[in-house]
N, C-alpha and C. Protein backbone atom coordinates (compact mmCIF):
# COMPACT_ATOMS: atom_id res chain seq x y z
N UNK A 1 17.97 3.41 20.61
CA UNK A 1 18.10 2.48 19.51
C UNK A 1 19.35 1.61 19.67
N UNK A 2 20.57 1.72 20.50
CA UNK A 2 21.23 1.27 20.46
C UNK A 2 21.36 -0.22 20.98
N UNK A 3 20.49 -0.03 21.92
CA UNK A 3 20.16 -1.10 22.70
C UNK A 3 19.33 -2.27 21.95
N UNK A 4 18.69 -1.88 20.86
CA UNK A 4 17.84 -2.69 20.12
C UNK A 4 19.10 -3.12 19.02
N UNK A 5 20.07 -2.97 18.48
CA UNK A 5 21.02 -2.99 17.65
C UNK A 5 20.65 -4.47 17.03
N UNK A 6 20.74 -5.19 18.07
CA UNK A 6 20.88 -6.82 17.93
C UNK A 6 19.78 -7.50 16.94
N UNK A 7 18.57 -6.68 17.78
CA UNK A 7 17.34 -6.59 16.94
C UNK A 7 16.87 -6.09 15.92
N UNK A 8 17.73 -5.45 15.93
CA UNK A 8 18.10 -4.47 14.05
C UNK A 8 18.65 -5.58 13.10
N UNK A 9 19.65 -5.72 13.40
CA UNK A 9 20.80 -6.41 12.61
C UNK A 9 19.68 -7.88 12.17
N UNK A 10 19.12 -8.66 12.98
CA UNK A 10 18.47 -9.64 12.52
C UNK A 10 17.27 -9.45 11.80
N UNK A 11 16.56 -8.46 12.12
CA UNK A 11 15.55 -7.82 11.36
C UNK A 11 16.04 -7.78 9.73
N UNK A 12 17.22 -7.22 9.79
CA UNK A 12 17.96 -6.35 8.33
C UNK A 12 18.40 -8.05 7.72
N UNK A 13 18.64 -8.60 8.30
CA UNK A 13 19.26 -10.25 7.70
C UNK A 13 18.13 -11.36 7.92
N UNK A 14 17.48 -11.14 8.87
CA UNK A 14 16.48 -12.19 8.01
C UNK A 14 15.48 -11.88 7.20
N UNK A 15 14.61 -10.58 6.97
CA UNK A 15 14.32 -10.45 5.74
C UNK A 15 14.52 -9.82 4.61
N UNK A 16 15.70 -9.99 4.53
CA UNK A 16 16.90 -9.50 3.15
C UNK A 16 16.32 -7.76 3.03
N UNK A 17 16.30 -7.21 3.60
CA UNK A 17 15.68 -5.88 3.92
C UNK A 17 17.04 -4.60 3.54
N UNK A 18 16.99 -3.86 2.32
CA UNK A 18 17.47 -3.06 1.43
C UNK A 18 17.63 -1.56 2.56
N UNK A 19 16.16 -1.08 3.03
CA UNK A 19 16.22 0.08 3.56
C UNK A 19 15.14 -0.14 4.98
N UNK A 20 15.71 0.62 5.69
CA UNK A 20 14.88 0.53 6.82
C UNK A 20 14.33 2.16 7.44
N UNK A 21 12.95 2.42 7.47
CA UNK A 21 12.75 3.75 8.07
C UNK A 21 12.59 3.50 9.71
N UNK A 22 13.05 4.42 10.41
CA UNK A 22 12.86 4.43 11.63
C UNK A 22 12.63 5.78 12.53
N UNK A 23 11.50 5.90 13.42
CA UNK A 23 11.24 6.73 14.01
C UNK A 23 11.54 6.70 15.65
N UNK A 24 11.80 7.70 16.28
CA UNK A 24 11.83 7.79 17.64
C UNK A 24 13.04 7.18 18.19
N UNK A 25 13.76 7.72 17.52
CA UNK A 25 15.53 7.03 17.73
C UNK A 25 15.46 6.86 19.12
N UNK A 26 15.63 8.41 19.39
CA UNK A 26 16.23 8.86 20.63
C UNK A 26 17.69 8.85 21.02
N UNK A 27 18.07 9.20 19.60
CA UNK A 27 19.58 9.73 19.52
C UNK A 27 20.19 10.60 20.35
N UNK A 28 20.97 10.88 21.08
CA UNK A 28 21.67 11.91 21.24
C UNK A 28 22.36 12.65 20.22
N UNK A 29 23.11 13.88 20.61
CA UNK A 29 24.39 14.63 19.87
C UNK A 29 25.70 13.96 19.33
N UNK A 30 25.81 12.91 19.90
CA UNK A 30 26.87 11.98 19.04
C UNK A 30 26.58 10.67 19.20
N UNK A 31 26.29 9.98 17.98
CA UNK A 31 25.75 8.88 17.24
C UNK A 31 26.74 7.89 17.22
N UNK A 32 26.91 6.38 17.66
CA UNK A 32 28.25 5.50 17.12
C UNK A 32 27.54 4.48 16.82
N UNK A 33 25.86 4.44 16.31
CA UNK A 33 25.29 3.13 15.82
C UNK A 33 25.63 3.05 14.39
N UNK A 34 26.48 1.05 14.53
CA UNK A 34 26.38 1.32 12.76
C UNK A 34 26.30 -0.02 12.74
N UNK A 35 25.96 -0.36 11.77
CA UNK A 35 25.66 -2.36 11.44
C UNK A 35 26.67 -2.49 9.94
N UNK A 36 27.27 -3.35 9.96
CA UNK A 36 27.76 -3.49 9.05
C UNK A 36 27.20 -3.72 7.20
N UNK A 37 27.51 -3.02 6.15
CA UNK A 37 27.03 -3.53 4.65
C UNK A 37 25.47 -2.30 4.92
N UNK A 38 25.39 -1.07 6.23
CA UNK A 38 24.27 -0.23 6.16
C UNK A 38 25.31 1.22 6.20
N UNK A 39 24.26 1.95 5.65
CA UNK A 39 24.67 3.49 5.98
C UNK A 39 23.59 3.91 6.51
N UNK A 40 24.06 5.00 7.80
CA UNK A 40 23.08 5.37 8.68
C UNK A 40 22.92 6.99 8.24
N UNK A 41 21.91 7.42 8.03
CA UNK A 41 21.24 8.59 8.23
C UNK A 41 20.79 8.88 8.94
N UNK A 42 20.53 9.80 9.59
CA UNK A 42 20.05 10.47 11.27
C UNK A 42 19.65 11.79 11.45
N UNK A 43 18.50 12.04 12.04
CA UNK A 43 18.52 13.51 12.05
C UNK A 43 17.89 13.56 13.66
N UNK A 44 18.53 14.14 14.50
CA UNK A 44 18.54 14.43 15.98
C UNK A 44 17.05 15.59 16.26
N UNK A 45 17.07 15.42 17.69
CA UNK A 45 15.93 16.92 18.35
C UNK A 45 16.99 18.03 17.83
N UNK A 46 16.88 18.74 17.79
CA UNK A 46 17.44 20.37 18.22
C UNK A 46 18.15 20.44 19.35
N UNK A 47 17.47 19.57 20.16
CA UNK A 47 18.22 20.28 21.92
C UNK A 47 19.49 19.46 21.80
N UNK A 48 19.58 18.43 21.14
CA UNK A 48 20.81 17.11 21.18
C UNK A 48 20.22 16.15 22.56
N UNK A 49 19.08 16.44 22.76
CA UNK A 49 18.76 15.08 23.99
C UNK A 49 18.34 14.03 23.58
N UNK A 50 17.59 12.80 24.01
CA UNK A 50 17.53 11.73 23.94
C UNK A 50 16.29 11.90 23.75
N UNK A 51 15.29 12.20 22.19
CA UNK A 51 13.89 11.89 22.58
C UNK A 51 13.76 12.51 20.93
N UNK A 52 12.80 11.70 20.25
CA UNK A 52 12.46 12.06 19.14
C UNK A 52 13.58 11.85 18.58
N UNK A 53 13.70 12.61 17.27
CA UNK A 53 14.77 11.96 16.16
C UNK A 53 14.27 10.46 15.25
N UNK A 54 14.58 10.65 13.87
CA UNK A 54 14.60 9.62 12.58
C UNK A 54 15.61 9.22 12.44
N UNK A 55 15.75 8.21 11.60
CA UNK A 55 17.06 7.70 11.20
C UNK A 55 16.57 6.56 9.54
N UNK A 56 17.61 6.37 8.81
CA UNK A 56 17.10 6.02 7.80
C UNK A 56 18.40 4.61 7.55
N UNK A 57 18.87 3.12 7.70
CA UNK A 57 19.20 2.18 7.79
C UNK A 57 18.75 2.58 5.78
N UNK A 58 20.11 2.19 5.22
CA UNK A 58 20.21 1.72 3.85
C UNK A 58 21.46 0.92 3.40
N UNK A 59 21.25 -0.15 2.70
CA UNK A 59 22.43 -0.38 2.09
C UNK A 59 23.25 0.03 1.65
N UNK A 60 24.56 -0.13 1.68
CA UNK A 60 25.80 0.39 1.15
C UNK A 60 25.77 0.73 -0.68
N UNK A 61 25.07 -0.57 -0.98
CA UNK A 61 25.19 -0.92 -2.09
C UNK A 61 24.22 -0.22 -2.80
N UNK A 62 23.35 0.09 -2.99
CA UNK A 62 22.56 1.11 -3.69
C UNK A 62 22.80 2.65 -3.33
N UNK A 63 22.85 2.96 -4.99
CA UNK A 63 23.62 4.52 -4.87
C UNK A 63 22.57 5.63 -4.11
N UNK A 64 23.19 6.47 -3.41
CA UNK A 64 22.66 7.30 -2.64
C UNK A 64 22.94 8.64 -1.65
N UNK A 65 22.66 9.34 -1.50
CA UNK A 65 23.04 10.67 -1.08
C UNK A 65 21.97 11.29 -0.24
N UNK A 66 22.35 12.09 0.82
CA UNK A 66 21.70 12.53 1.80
C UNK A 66 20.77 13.92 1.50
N UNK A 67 19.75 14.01 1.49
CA UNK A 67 18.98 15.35 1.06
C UNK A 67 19.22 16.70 2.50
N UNK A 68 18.57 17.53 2.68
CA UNK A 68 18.76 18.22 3.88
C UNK A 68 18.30 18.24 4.73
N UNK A 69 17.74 17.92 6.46
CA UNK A 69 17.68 17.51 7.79
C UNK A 69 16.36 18.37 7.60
N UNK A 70 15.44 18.17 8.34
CA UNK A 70 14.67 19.19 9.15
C UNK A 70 14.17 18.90 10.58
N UNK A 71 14.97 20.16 11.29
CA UNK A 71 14.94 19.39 12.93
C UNK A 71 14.81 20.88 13.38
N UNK A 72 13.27 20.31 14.06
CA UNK A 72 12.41 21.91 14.52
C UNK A 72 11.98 20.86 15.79
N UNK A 73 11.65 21.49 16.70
CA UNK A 73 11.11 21.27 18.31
C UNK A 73 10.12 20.27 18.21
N UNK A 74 9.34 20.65 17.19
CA UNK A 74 8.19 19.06 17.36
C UNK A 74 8.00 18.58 16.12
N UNK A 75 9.28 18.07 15.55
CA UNK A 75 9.44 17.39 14.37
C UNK A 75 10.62 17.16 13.60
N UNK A 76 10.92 15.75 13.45
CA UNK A 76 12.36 15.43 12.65
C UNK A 76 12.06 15.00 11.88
N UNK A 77 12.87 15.37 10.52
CA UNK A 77 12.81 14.46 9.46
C UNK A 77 14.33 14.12 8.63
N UNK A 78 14.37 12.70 8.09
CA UNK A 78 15.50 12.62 7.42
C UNK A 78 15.24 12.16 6.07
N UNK A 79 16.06 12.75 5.34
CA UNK A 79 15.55 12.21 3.46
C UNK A 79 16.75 11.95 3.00
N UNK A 80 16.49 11.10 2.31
CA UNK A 80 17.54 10.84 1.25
C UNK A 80 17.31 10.23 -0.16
N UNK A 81 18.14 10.59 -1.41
CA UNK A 81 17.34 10.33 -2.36
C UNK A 81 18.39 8.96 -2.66
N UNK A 82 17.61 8.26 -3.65
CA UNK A 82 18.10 7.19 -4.68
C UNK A 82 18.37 7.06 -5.90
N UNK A 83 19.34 6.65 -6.13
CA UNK A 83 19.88 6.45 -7.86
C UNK A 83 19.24 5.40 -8.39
């Protein structure tokens, strides 16, 4: 995903876009994607390799808090709730 960043960021600004779901990160064990005015949520494989993994792109500005991960071998999920 990092590599797409650019393509994020214009995605998120040209259509005034609040929250973004995303699948198949392919995060590793340590994460440094961040776009500015978003908060990133993330939930990794288990192993910490590069394959599978969610991630959840939300505005700063709407209130919000992270629910709890579920990261099992053939399945990630990330939640978070809204105020």
């Amino acid at each position: 995903m990092q590599r797409r960043k650019e393509e994020i960021k214009l995605l998120l600004n040209q259509n005034f876009t609040d929250k973004l779901l995303i699948s198949e990160t392919h995060f590793k064990t340590k994460n440094y994607f961040s776009i500015p005015r978003y908060k990133l949520y993330y939930t990794n494989h288990p192993d910490g390799t590069a394959h599978g993994s969610t991630a959840i792109l939300i505005k700063r500005k709407i209130e919000q808090y992270e629910l709890l991960k579920y990261e099992e071998d053939s399945i990630q999920a990330t939640s978070i709730k809204l105020k």
